[in-house]
N, C-alpha and C. Protein backbone atom coordinates (compact mmCIF):
# COMPACT_ATOMS: atom_id res chain seq x y z
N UNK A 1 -1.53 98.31 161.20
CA UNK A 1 -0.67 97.94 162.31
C UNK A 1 0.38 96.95 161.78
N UNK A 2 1.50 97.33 161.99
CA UNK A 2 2.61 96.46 161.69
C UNK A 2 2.71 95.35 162.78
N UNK A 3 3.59 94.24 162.58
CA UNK A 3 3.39 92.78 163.66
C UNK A 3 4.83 93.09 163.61
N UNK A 4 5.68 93.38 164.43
CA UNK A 4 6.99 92.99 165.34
C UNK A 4 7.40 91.45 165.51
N UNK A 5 8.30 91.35 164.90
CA UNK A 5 8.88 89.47 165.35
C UNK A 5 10.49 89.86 166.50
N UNK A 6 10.69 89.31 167.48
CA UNK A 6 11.58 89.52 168.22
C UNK A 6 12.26 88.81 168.50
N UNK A 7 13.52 87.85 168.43
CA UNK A 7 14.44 86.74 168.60
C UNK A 7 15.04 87.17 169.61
N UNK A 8 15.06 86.86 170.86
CA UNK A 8 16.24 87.24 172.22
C UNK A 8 16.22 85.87 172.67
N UNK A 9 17.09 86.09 173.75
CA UNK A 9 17.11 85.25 175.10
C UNK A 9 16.32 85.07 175.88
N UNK A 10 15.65 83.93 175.72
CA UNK A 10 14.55 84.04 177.29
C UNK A 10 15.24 83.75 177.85
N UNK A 11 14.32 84.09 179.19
CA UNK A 11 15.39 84.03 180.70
C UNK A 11 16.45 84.93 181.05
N UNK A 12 16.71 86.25 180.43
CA UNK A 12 17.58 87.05 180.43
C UNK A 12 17.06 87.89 181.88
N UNK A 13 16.07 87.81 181.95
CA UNK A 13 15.72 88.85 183.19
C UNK A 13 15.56 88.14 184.33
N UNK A 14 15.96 86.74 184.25
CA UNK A 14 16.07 85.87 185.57
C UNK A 14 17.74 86.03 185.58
N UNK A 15 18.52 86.24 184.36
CA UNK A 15 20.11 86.26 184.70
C UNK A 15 20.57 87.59 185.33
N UNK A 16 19.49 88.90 185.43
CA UNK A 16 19.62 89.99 186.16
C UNK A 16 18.93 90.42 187.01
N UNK A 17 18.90 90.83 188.16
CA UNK A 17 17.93 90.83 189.35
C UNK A 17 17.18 92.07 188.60
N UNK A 18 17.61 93.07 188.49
CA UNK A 18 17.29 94.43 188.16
C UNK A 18 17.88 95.21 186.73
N UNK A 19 16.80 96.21 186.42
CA UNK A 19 16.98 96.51 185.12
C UNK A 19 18.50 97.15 185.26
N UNK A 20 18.52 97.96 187.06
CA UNK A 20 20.16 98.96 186.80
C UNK A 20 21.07 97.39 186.69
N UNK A 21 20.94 96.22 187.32
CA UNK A 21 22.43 95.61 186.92
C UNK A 21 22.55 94.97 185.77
N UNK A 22 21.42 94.57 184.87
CA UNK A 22 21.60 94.56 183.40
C UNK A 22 22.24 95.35 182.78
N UNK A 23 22.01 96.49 182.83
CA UNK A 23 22.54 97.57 182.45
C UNK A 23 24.11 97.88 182.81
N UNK A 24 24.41 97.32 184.12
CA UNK A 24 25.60 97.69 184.19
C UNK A 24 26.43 96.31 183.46
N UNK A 25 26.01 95.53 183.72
CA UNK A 25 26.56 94.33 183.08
C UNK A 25 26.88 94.77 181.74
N UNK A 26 25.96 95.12 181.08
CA UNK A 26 25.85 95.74 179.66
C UNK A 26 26.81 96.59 178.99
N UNK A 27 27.08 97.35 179.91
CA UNK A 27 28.01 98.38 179.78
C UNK A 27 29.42 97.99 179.78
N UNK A 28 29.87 97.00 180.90
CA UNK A 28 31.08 96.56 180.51
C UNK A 28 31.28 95.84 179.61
N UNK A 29 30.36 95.45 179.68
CA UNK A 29 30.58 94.31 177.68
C UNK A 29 30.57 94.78 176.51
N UNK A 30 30.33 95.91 176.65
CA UNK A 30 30.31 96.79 175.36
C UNK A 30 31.68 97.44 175.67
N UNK A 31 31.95 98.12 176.83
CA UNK A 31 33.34 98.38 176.95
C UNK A 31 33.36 99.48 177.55
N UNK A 32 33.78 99.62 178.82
CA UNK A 32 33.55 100.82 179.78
C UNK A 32 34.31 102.18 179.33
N UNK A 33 35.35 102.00 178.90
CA UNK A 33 35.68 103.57 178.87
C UNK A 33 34.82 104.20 177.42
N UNK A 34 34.74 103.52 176.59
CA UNK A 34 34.15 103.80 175.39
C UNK A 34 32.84 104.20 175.84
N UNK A 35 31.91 103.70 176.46
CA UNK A 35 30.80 104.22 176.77
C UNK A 35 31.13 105.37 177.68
N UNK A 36 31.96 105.59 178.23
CA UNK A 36 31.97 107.00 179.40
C UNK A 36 32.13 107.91 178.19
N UNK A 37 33.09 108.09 177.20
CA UNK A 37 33.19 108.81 176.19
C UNK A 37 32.08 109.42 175.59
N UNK A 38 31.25 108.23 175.14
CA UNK A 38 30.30 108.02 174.15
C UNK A 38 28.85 108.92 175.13
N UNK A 39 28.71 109.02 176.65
CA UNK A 39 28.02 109.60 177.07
C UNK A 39 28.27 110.52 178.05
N UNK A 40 29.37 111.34 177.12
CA UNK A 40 29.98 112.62 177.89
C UNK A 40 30.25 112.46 179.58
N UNK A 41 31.27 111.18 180.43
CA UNK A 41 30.89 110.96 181.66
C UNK A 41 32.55 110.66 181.78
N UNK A 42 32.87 110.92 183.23
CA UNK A 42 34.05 110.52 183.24
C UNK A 42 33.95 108.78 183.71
N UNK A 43 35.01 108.14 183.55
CA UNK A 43 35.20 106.61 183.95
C UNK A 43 34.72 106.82 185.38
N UNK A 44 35.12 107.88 186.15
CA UNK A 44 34.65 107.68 187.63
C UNK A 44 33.11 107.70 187.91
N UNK A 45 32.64 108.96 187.29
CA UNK A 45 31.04 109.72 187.30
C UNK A 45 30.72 108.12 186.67
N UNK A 46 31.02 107.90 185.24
CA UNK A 46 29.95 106.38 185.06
C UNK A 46 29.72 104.95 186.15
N UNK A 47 31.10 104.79 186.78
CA UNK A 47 31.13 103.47 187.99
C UNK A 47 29.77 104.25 188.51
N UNK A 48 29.82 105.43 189.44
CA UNK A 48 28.82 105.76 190.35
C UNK A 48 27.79 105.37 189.96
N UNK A 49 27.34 106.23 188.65
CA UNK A 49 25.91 105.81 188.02
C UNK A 49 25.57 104.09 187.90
N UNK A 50 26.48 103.29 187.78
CA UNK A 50 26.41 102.13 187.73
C UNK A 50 26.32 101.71 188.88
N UNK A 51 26.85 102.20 189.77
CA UNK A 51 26.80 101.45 191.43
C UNK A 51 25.41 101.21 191.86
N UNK A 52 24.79 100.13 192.52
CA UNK A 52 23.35 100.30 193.28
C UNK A 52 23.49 101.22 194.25
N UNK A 53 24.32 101.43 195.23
CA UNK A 53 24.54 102.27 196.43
C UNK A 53 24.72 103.69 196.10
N UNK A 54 24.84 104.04 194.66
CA UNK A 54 25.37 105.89 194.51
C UNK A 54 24.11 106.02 193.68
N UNK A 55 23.71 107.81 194.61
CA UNK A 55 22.73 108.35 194.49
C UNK A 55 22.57 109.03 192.50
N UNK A 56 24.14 108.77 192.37
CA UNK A 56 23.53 108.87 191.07
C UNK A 56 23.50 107.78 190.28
N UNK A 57 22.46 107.56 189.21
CA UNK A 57 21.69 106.59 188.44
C UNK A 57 22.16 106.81 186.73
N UNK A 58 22.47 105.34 185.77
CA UNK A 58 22.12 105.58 184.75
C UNK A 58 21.08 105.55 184.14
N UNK A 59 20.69 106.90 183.83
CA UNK A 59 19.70 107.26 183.38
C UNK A 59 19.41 106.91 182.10
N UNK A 60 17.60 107.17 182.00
CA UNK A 60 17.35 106.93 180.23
C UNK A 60 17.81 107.56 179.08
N UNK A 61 18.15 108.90 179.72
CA UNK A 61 19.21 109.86 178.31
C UNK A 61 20.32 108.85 178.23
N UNK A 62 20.92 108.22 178.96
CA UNK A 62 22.19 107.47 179.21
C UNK A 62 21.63 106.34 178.24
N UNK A 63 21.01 105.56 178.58
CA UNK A 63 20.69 104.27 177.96
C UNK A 63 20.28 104.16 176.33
N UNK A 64 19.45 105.71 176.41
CA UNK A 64 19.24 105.73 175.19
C UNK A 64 20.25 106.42 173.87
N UNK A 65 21.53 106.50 174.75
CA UNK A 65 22.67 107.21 173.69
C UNK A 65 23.19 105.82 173.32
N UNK A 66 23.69 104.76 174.78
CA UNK A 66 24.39 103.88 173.97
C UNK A 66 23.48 103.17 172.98
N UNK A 67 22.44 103.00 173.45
CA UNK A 67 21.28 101.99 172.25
C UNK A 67 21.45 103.00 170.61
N UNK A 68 22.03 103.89 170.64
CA UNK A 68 21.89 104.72 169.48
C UNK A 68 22.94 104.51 168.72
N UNK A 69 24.06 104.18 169.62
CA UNK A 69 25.53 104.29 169.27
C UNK A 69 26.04 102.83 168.88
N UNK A 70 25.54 101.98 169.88
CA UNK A 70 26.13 100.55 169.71
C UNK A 70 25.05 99.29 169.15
N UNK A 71 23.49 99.96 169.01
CA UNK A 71 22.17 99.10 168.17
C UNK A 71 22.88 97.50 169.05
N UNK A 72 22.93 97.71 170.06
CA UNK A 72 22.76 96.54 171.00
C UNK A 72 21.51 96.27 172.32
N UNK A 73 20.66 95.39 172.64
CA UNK A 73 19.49 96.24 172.87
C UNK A 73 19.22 95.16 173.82
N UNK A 74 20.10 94.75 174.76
CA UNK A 74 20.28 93.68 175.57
C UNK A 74 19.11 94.51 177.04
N UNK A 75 19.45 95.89 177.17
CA UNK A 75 18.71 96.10 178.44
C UNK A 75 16.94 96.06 177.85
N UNK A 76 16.84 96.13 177.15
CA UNK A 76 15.13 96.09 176.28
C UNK A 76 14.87 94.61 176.08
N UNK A 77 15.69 93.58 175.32
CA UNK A 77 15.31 92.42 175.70
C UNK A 77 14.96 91.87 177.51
N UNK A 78 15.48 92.85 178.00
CA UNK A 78 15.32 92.02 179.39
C UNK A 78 13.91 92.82 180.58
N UNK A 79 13.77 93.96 179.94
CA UNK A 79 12.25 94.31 180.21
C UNK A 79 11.09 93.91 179.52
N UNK A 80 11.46 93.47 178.08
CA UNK A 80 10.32 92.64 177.60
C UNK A 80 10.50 91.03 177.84
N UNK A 81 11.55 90.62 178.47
CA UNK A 81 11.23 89.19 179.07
C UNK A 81 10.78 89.28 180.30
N UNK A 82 10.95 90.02 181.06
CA UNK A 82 10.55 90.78 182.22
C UNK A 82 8.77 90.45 182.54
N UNK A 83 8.23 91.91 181.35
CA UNK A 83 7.27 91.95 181.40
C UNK A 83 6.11 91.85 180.51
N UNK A 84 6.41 91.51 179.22
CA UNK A 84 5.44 90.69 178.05
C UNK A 84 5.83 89.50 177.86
N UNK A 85 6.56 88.81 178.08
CA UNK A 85 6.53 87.47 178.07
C UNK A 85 5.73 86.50 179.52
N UNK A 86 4.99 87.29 180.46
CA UNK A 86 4.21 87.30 181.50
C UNK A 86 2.98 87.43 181.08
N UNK A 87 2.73 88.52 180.02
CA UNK A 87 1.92 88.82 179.17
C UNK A 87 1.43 87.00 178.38
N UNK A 88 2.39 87.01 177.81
CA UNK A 88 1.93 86.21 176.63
C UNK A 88 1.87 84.44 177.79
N UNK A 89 2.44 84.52 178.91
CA UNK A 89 1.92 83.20 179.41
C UNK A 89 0.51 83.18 179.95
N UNK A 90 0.20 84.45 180.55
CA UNK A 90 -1.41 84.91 181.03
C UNK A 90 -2.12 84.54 179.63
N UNK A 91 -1.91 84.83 178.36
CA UNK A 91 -2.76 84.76 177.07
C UNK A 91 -2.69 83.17 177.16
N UNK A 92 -2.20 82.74 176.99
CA UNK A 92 -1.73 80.86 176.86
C UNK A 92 -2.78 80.26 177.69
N UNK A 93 -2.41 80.34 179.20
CA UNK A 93 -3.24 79.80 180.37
C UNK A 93 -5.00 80.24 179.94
N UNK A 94 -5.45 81.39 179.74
CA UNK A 94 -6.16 81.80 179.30
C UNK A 94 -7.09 81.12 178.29
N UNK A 95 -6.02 80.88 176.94
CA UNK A 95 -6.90 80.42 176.15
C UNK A 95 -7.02 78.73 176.34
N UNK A 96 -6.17 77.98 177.32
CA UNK A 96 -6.51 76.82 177.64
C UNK A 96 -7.49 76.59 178.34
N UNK A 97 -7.99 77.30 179.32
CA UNK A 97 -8.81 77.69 180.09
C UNK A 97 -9.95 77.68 179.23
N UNK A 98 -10.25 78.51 178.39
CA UNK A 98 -11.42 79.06 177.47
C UNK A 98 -11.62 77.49 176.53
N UNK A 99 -10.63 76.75 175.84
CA UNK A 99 -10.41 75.77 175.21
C UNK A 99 -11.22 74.45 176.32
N UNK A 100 -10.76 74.14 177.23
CA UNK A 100 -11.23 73.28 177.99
C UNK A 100 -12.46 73.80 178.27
N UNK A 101 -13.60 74.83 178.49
CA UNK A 101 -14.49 75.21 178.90
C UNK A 101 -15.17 74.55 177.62
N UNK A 102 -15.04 74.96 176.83
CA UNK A 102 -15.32 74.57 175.42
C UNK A 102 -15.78 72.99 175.08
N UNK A 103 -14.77 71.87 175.54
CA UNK A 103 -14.43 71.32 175.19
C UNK A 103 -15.41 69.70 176.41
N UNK A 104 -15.61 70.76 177.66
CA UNK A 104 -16.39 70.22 178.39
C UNK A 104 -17.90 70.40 177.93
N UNK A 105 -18.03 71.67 177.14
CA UNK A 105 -19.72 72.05 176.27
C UNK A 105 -20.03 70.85 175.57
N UNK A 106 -18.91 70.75 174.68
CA UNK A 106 -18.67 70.01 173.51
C UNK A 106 -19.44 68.49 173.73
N UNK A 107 -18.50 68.35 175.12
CA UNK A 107 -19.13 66.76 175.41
C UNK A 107 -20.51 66.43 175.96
N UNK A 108 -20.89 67.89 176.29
CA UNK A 108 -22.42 67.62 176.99
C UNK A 108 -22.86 67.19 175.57
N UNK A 109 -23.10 68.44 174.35
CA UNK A 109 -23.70 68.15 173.70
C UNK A 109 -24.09 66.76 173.16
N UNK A 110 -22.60 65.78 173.01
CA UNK A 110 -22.62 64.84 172.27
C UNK A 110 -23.37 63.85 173.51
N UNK A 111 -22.76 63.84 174.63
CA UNK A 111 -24.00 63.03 175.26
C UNK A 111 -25.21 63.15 174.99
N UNK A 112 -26.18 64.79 174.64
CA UNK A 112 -27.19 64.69 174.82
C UNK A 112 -27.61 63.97 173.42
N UNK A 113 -27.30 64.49 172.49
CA UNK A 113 -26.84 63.40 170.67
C UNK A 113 -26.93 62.56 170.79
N UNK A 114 -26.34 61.59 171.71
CA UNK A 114 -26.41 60.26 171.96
C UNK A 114 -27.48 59.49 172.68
N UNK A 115 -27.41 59.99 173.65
CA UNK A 115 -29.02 59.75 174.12
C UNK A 115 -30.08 59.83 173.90
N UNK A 116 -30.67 60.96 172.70
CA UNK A 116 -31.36 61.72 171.84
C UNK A 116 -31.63 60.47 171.23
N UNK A 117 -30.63 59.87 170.36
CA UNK A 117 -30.51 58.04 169.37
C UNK A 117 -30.85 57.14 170.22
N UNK A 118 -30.95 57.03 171.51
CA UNK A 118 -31.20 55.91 172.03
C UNK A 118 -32.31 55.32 172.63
């Protein structure tokens, strides 16, 4: 098993309500007509897909051309701040939890050690 190291932005998925307006955000920063090009769409057909209100959606064929084209990977940083970095605070709390359980054992013992000497 290989170990993944990942450098982003935390807090990126508190700066977007939703994965579609990351995404659209995304898109203009990379540069809107270039991406309509880049995923066979006209400038009009892409706004829609970008709109929350139009029934059509950018899709994952969509997302996954520009991630191919422009190796910018801003909408993936913001589902893994989303939802493994939730992950890894549940592991934290967890092992403090387990640590303090521990740590309250710890002290029985030495009381009973101590008293044991006395």
């Amino acid at each position: 098993m290989e170990q993944l190291n990942l450098s982003f932005e935390q807090g990126i998925s508190r700066k977007h309500r939703t994965l579609q307006r990351c995404c659209s955000a995304w898109v203009y920063r990379l540069g809107f007509n270039d991406i309509a090009i880049d995923i066979d769409a006209s400038p009009g057909n892409l706004s829609n897909k970008l709109s929350e209100d139009s029934n059509r959606k950018f899709g994952v064929d969509d997302l996954e051309k520009v991630l191919d084209e422009y190796c910018d990977f801003e909408p993936i940083y913001y589902l893994i701040d989303k939802f493994l970095s939730k992950q890894t605070d549940l592991s934290k709390q967890q092992l403090l939890a387990r640590a303090d359980n521990l740590m309250s054992e710890f002290r029985g013992v030495i009381n009973e050690l101590q008293q044991g000497d006395q």
